[in-house]
Protein backbone atom coordinates (compact mmCIF):
# COMPACT_ATOMS: atom_id res chain seq x y z
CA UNK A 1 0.00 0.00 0.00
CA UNK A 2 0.98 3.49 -0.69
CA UNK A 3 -1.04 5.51 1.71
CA UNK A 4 0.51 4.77 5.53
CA UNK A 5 -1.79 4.89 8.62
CA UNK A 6 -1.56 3.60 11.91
CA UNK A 7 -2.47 -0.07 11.01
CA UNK A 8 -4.47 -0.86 14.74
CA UNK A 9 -5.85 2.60 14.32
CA UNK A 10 -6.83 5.81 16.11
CA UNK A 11 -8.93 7.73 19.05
CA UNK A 12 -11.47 9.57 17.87
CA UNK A 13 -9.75 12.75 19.55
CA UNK A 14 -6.24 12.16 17.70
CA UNK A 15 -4.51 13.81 15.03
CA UNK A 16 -4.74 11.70 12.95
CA UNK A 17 -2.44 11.88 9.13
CA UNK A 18 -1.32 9.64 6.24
CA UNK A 19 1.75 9.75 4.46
CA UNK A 20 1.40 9.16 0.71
CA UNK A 21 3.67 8.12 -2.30
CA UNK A 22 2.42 7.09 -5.85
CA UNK A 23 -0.20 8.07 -8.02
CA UNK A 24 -1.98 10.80 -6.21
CA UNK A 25 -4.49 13.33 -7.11
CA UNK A 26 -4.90 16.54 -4.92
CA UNK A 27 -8.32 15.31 -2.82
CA UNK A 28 -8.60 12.64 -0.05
CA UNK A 29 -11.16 10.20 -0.07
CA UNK A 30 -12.50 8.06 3.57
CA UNK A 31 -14.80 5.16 2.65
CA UNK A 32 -16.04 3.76 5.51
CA UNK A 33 -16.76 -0.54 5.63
CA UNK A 34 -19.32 -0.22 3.47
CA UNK A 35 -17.09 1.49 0.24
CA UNK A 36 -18.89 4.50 0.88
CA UNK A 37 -17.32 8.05 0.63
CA UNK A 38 -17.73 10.14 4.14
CA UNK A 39 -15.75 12.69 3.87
CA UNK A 40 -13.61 14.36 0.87
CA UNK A 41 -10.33 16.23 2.21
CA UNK A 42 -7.58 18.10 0.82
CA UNK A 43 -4.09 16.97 0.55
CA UNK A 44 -0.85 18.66 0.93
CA UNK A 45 0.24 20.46 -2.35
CA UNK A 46 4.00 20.15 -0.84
CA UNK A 47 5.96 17.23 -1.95
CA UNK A 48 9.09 16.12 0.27
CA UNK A 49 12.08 13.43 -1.21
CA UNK A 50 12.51 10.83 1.64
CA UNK A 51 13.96 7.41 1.39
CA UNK A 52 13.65 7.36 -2.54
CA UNK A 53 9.78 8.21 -2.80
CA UNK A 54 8.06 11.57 -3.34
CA UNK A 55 5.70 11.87 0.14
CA UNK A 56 2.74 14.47 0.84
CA UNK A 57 0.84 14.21 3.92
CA UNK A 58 -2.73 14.38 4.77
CA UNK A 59 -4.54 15.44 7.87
CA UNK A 60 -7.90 13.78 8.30
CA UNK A 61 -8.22 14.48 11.81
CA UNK A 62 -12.01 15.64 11.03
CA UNK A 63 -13.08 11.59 11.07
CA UNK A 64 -13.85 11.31 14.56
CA UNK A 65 -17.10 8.83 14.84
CA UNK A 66 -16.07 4.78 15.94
CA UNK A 67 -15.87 2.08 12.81
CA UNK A 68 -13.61 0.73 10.11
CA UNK A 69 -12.23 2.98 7.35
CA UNK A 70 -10.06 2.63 4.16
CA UNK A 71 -8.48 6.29 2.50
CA UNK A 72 -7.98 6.45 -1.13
CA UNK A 73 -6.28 9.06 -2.98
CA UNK A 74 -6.15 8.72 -6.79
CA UNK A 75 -5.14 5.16 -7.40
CA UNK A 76 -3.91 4.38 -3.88
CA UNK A 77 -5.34 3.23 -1.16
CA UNK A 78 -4.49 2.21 2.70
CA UNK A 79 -5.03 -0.72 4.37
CA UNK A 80 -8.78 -0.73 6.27
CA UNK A 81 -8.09 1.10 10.02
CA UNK A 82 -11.00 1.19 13.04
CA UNK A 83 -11.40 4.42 14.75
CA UNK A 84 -12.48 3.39 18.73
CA UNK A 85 -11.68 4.19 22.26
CA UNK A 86 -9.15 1.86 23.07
CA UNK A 87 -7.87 0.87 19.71
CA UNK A 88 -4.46 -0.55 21.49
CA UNK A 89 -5.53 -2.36 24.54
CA UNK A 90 -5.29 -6.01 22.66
CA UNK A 91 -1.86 -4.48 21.68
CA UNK A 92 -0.45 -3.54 24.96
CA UNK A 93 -1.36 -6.93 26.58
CA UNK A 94 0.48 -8.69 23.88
CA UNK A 95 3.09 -6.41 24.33
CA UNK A 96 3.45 -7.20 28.12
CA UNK A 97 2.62 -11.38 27.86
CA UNK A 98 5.63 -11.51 25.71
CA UNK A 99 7.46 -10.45 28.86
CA UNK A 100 6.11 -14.04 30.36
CA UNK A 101 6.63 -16.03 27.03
CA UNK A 102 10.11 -15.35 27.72
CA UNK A 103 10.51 -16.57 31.15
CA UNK A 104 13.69 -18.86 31.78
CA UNK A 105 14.05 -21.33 34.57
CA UNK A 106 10.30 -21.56 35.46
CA UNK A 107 7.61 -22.81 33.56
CA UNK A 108 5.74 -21.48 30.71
CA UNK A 109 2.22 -22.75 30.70
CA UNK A 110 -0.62 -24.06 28.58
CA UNK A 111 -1.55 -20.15 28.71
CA UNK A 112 1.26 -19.24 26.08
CA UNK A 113 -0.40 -21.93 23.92
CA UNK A 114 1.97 -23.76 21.47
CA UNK A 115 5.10 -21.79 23.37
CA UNK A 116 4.29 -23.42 26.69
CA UNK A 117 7.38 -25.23 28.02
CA UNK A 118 8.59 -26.92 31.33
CA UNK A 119 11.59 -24.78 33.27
CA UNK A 120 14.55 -24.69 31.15
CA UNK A 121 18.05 -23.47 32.39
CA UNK A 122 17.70 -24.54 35.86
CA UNK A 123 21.29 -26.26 36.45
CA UNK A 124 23.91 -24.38 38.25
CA UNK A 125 26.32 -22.13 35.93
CA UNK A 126 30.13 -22.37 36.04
CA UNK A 127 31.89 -18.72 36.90
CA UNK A 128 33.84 -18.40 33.54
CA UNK A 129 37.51 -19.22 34.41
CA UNK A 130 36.97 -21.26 37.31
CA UNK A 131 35.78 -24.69 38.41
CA UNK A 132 33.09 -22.74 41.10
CA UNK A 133 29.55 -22.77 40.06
CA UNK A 134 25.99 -21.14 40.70
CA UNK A 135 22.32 -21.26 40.76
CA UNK A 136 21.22 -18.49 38.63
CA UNK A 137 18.12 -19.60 37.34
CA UNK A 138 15.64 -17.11 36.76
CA UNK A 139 14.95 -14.20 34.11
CA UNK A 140 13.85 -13.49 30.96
CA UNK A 141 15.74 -14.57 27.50
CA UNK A 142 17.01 -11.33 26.22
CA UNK A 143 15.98 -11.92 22.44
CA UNK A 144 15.76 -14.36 20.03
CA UNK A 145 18.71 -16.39 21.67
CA UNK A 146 18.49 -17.76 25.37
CA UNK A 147 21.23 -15.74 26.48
CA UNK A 148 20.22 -13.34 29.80
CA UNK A 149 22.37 -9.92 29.97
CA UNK A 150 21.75 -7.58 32.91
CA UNK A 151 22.27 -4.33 31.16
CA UNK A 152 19.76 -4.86 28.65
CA UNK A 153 17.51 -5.99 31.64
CA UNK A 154 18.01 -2.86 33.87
CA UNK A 155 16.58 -1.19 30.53
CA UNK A 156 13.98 -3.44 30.55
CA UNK A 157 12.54 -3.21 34.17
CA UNK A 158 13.11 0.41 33.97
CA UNK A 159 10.88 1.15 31.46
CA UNK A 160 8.32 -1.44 32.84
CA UNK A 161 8.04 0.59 36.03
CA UNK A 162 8.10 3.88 34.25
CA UNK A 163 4.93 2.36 32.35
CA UNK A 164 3.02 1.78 35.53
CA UNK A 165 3.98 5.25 37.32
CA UNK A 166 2.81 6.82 34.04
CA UNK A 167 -0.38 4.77 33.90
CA UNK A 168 -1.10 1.86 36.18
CA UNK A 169 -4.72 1.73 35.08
CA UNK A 170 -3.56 0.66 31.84
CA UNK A 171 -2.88 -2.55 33.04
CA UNK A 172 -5.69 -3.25 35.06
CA UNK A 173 -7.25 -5.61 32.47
CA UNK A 174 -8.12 -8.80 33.91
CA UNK A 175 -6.33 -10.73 31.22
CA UNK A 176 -2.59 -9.38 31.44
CA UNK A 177 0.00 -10.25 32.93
CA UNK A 178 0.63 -8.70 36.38
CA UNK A 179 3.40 -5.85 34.85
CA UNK A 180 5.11 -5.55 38.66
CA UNK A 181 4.69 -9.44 38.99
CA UNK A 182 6.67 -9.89 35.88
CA UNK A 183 9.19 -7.14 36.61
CA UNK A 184 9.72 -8.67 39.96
CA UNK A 185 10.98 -12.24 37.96
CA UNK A 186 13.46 -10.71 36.30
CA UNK A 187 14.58 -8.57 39.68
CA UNK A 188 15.20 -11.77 41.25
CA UNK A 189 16.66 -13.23 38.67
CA UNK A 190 19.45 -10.02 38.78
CA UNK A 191 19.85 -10.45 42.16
CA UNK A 192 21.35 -13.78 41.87
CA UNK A 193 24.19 -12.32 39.57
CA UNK A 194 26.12 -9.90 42.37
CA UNK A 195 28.92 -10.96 44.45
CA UNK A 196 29.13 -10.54 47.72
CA UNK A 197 31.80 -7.72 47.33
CA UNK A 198 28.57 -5.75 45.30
CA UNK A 199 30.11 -6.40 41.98
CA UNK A 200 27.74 -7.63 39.50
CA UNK A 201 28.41 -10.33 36.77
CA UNK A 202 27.54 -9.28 32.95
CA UNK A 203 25.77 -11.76 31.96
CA UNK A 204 24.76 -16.02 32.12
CA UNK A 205 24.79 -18.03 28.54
CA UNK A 206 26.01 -20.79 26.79
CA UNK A 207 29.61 -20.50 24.89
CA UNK A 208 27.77 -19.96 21.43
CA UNK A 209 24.19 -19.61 20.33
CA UNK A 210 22.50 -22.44 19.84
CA UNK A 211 20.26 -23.57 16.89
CA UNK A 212 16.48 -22.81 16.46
CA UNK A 213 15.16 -24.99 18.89
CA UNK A 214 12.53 -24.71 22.16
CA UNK A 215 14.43 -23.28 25.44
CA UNK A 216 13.92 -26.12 27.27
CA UNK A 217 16.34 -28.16 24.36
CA UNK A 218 19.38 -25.93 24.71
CA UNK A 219 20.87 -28.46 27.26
CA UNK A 220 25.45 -26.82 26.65
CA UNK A 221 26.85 -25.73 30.20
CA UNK A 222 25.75 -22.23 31.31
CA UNK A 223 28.78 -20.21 31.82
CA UNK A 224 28.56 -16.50 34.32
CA UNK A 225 30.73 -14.45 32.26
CA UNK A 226 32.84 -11.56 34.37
CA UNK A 227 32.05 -8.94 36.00
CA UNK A 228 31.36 -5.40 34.77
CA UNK A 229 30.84 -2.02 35.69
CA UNK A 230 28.49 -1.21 33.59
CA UNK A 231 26.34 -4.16 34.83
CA UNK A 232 27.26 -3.08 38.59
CA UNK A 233 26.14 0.36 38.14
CA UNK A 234 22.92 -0.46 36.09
CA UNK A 235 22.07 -3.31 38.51
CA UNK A 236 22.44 -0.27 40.98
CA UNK A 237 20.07 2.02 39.35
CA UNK A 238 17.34 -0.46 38.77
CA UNK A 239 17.42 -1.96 41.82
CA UNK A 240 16.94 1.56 43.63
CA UNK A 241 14.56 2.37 41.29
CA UNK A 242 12.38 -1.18 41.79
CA UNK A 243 12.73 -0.44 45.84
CA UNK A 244 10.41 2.17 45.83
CA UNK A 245 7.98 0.51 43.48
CA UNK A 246 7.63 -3.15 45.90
CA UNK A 247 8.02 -1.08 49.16
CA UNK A 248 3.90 -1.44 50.15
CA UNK A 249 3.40 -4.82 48.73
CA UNK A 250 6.51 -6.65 49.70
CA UNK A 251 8.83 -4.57 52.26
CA UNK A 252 11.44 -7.49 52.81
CA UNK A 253 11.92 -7.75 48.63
CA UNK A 254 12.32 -3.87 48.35
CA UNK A 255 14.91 -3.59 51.39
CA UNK A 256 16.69 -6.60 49.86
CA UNK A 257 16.77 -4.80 46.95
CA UNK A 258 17.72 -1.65 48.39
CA UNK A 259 20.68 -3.12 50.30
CA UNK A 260 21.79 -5.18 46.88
CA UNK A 261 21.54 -1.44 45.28
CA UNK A 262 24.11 -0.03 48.09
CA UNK A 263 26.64 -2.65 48.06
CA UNK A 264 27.05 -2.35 44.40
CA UNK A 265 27.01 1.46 44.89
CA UNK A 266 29.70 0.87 47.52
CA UNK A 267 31.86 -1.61 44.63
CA UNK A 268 31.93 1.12 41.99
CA UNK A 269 33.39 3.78 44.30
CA UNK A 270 36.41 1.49 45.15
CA UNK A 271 36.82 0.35 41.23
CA UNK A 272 38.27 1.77 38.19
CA UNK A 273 35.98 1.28 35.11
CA UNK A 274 35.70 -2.62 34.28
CA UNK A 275 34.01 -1.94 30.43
CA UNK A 276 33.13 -5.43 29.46
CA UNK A 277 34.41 -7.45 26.39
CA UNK A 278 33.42 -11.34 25.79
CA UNK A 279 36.42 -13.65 26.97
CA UNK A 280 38.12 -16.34 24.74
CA UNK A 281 35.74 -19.01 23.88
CA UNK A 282 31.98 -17.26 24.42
CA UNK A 283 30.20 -15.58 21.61
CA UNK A 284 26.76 -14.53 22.45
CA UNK A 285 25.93 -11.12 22.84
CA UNK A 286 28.49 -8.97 24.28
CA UNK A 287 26.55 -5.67 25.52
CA UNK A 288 29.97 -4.20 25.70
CA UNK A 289 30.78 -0.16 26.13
CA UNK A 290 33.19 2.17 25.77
CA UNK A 291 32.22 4.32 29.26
CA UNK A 292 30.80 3.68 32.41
CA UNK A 293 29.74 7.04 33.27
CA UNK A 294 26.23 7.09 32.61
CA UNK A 295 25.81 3.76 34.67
CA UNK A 296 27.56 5.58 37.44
CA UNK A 297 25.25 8.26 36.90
CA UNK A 298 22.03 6.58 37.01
CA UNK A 299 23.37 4.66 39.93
CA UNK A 300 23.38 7.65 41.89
CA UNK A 301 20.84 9.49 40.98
CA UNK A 302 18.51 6.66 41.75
CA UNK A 303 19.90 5.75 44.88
CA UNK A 304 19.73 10.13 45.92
CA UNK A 305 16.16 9.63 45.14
CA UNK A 306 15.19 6.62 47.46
CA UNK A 307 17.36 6.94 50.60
CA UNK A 308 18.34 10.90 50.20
CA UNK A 309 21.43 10.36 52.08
CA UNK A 310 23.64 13.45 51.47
CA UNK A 311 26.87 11.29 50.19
CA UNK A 312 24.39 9.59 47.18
CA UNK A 313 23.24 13.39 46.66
CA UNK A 314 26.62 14.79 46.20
CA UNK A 315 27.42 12.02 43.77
CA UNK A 316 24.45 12.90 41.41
CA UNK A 317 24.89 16.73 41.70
CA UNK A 318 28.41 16.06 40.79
CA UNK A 319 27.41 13.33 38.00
CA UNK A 320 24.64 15.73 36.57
CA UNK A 321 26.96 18.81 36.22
CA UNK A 322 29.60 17.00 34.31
CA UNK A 323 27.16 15.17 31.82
CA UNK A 324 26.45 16.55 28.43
CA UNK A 325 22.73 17.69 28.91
CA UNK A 326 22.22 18.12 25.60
CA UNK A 327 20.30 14.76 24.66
CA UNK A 328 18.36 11.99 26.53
CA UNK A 329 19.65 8.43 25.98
CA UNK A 330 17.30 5.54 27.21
CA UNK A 331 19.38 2.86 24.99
CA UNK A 332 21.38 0.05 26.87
CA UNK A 333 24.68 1.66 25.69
CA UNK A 334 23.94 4.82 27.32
CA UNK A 335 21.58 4.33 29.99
CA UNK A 336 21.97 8.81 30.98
CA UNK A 337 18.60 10.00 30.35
CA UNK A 338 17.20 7.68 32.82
CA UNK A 339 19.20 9.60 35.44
CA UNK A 340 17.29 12.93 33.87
CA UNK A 341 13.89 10.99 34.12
CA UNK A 342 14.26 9.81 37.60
CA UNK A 343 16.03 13.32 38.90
CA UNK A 344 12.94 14.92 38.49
CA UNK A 345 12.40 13.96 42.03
CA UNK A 346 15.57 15.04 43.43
CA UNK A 347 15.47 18.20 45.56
CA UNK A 348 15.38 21.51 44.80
CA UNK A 349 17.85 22.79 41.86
CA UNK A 350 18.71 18.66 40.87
CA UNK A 351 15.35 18.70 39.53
CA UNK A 352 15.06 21.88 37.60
CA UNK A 353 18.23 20.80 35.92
CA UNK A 354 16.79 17.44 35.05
CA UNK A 355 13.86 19.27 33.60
CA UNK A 356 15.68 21.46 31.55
CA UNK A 357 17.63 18.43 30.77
CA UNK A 358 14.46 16.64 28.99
CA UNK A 359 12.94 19.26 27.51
CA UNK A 360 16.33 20.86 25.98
CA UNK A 361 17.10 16.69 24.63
CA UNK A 362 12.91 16.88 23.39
CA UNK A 363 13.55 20.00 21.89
CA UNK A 364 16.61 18.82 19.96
CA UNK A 365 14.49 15.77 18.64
CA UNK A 366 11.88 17.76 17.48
CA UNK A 367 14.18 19.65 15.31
CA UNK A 368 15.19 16.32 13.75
CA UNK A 369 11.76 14.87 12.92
CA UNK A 370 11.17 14.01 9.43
CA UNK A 371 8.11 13.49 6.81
CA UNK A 372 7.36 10.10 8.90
CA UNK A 373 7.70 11.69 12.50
CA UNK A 374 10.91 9.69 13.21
CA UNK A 375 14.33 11.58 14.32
CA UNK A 376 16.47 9.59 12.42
CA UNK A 377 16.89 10.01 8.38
CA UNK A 378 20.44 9.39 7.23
CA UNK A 379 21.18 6.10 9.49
CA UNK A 380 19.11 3.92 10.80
CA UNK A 381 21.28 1.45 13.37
CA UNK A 382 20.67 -2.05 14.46
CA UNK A 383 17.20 -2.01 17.00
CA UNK A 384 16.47 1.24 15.07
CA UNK A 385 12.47 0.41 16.86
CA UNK A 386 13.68 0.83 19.86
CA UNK A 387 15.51 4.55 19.50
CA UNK A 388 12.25 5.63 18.07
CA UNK A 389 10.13 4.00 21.11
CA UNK A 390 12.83 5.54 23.10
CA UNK A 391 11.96 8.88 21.53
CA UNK A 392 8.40 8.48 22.14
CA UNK A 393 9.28 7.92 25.71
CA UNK A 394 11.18 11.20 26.05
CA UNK A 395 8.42 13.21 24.18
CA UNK A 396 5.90 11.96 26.76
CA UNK A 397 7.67 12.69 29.64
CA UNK A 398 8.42 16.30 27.62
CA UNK A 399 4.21 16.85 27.44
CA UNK A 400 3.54 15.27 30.97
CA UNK A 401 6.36 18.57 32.17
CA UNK A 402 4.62 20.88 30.34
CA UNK A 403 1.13 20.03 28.55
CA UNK A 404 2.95 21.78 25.03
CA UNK A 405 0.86 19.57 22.44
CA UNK A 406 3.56 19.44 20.23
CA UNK A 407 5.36 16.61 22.47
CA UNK A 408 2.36 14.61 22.65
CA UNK A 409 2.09 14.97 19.16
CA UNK A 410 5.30 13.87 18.46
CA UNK A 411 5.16 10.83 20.57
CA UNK A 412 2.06 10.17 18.75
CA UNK A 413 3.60 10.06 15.80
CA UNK A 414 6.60 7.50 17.32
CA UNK A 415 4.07 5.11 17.49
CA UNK A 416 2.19 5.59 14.32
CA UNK A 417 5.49 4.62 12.73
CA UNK A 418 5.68 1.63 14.41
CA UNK A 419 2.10 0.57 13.73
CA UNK A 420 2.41 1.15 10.08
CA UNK A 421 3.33 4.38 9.05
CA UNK A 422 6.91 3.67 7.70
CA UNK A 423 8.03 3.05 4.01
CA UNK A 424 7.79 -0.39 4.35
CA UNK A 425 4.30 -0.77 5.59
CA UNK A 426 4.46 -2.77 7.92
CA UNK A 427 3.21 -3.09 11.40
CA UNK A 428 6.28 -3.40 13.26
CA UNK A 429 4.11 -5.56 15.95
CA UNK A 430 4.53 -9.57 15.52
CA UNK A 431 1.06 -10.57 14.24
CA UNK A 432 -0.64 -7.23 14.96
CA UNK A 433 -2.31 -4.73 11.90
CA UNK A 434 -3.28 -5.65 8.36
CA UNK A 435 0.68 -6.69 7.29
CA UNK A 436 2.14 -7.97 10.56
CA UNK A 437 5.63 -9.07 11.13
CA UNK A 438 5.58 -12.61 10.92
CA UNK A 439 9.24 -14.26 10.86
CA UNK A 440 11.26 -12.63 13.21
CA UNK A 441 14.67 -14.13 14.30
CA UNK A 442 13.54 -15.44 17.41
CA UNK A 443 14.04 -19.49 18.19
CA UNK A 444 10.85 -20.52 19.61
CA UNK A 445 8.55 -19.24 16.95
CA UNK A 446 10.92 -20.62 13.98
CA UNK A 447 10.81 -23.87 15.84
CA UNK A 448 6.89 -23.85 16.80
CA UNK A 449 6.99 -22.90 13.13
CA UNK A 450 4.43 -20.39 13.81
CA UNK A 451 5.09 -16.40 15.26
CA UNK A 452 4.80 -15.41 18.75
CA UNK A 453 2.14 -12.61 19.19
CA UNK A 454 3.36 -9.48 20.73
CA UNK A 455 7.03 -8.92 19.71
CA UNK A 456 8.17 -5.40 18.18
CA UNK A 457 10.96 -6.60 15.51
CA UNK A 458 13.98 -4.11 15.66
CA UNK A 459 13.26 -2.91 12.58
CA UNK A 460 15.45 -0.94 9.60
CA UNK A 461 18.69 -1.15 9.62
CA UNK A 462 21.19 0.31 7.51
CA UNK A 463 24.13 -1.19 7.88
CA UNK A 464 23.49 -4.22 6.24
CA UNK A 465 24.90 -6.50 9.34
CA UNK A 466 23.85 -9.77 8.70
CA UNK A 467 24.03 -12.21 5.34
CA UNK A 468 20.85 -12.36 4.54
CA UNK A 469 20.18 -8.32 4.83
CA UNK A 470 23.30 -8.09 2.82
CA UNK A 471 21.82 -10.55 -0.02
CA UNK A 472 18.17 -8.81 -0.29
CA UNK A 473 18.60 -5.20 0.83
CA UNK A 474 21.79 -4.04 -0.92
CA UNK A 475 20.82 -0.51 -2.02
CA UNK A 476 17.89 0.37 0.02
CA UNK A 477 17.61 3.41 1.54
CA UNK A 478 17.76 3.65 5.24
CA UNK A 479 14.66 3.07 6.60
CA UNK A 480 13.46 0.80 3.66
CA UNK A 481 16.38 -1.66 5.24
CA UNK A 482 14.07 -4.20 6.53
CA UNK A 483 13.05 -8.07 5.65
CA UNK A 484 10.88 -10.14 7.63
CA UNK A 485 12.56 -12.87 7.24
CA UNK A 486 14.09 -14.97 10.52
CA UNK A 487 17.63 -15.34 8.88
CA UNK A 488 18.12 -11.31 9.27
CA UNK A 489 18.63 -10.97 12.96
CA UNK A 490 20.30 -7.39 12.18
CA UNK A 491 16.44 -6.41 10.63
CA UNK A 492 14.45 -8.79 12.69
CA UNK A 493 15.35 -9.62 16.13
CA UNK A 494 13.60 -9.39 18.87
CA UNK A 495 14.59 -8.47 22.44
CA UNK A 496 12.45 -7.58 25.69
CA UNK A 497 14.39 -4.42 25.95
CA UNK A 498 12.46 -3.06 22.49
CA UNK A 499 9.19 -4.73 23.64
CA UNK A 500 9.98 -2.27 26.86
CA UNK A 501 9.98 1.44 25.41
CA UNK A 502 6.97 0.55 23.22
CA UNK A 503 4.73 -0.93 26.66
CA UNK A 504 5.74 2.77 28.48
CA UNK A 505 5.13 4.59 25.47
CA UNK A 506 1.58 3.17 24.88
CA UNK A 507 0.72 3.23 28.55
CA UNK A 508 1.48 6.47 28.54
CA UNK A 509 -0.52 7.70 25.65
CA UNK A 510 -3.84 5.14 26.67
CA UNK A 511 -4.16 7.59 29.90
């Protein structure tokens, strides 16, 4: 299709536009189910180059009353869209279950259908470099491999609580998974991982990825690989953060927590920076960096913000004034914008420069937006659905600060991208819209043969980094860098740390 739209669909209330490329005439047409014409509107006489097509853009924000619509303009047409209330409840559960579909060292159930699967992973893991071993069971699989990482989990959680303090009621459906319950099995998963001297290992996997097989089947020797401080300080961020969230239901869990947060606190002030690198003989994902700053950062600004101790305040202040406050990162490699979101409830003069911080980095994205509503144009890098979710995440947080519509509508527009309206057409969403993703690189659902619901695929990506995007996307322009096909893990992974921006983002805009 050559006219883009949100594929799941729209409020009555929202702005609501299509991009268009093709042959167009100067009018838009909405037929509702029935083929009929309801409304005739103009369309943009401008005409932008993007990504190899001509695009103009069409507002029909006038079509406000519930049901299914198709637009047509000239001789193209979208796909068929409903206009409702809650047009991405179903959405956001899936979203969130997938969280539970990827459960390690427990069991799955019948409830995740043909995906249900007895506790895998649950032997004791050798401390790479040694003959010592421990239990580590626990955790989510961080993508399409069985591998668990903890900075990519600190992301993770992160953004799960930030989804309920934005909008707990959005979860409240009787159907979905618990979204603290969930949170909490990766937590305790985490807390398996630190030493008792507060240092934190990276990560638990096998030497090498295994084939496309059920979790349960991977059956190599788990191996803990070293420590990190970039896992210790992001283990000691989220944990501070969770604290506060599992203080009235569980008070043991969140002090446990709490203390877990301090001792890893206490590690990075007597350590030099420990930047991660995978050791001779293990190949799964690395999650290395080149800078543990903005893991120290986080650390402290979370831990300022739950036990206000001067010594963790003097950390952030410091930590704050020597970060570049010109952008807000929520990615795994730089974890510093979380410090800016969570600083908002330090005291006094931390807080006004943490919201100058977000709306100076929203202000910068804004500038950047293009004919799609995305930030990024040029280059789009590996997980390119995440950045964008990410961006959605800051925008929100950007409107919720000041009630400017012009955030809102941007982060509105994040997730019209990822529901459709890209230059691929797809919905972005595994088995979600009117042209899903359906093959994603991700081992259970090439084994089941059949896609797991609920997965956002990392989308575009321009660098060509795998053989098979290589073989079918030479030439393409950035954001037209995408194959749903399971071989392209560079186009089509999937990993609970992109699911995670995109359940925030949507909470926040269902409130």
């Amino acid at each position: 299709m050559n006219i883009q739209i949100n594929q799941l669909g729209y409020t009555p209330g929202m702005k609501k536009t299509a991009v268009m490329h093709g042959k167009l005439s100067d009018t838009l047409q909405v037929l509702d189910a029935q083929g009929c014409i309801v409304l005739t509107l103009p369309v943009s006489a401008s005409r932008t180059d993007i990504w190899g097509d001509q695009v103009a853009e069409a507002d029909f924000s006038a079509l406000t009353i519930p049901g299914t619509y198709t637009l047509r303009c000239g001789k193209e047409a979208s796909w068929p869209f409903p206009i409702s209330e809650a047009p991405y409840q179903s959405c956001l559960t899936a979203l969130v279950d997938m969280f539970y579909y990827q459960r390690c060292g427990g069991e799955v159930d019948a409830r995740a259908g043909v995906f249900a699967h007895p506790a895998c992973h649950t032997g004791p893991a050798r401390i790479y470099g040694t003959e010592d071993f421990m239990e580590v069971d626990g955790g989510w699989h961080d993508a399409g491999d069985f591998g668990r990482y903890i900075v990519p989990a600190a992301k993770a959680v992160a953004d799960l609580l930030l989804a309920w303090q934005w909008n707990a009621g959005a979860f409240a459906a009787p159907n979905l998974t618990p979204i603290l319950e969930e949170a909490r099995w990766e937590l305790e998963w985490m807390l398996k991982m630190q030493r008792e001297d507060g240092a934190v290992y990276h990560k638990v996997s096998c030497a090498r990825f295994c084939g496309m097989i059920m979790p349960h089947e991977e059956k190599e020797e788990l191996i803990i690989s070293p420590v990190s401080t970039t896992a210790t300080g992001d283990f000691a961020a989220c944990m501070a953060m969770a604290s506060r969230f599992y203080a009235a239901q569980d008070a043991a869990f969140a002090q446990r927590m709490l203390e877990a947060a301090r001792r890893a606190w206490d590690f990075l002030q007597q350590s030099e920076p420990i930047l991660f690198r995978n050791p001779e003989g293990i190949s799964t994902g690395g999650y290395g960096d080149r800078s543990d700053a903005d893991e120290r950062l986080w650390a402290h600004v979370e831990l300022a913000v739950t036990c206000g101790d001067e010594m963790y305040l003097r950390a952030a202040r410091d930590a704050i004034l020597q970060q570049d406050r010109s952008r807000v990162s929520l990615g795994w490699g730089d974890v510093s914008g979380y410090a800016a979101l969570e600083g908002l409830m330090l005291p006094g003069d931390l807080a006004s420069l943490c919201r100058q911080w977000i709306l100076d980095g929203a202000d910068a994205a804004l500038s950047r937006i293009n004919p799609y509503g995305i930030t990024m144009t040029e280059r789009l890098p590996w997980g390119s659905n995440m950045n964008i979710s990410n961006d959605g995440m800051v925008f929100y947080q950007a409107w919720l600060l000041t009630g400017c519509e012009a955030y809102r509508l941007a982060a509105e527009k994040q997730l019209h991208y990822l529901l459709g309206v890209n230059p691929v057409d797809y919905c972005y969403v595994s088995c979600f819209g009117s042209n899903p993703m359906l093959h994603p690189h991700h081992r259970p659902s090439v084994a089941q043969g059949v896609c797991q619901p609920g997965m956002l695929s990392g989308g575009a990506a321009s660098g060509m980094m795998d053989a098979c995007a290589r073989e079918h996307l030479q030439g393409q322009p950035a954001a037209k860098a995408f194959i749903d096909m399971h071989a392209s893990y560079s186009t089509n992974e999937i990993c609970v740390y992109w699911n995670s921006p995109m359940v925030a983002l949507l909470a926040g805009l269902s409130k």
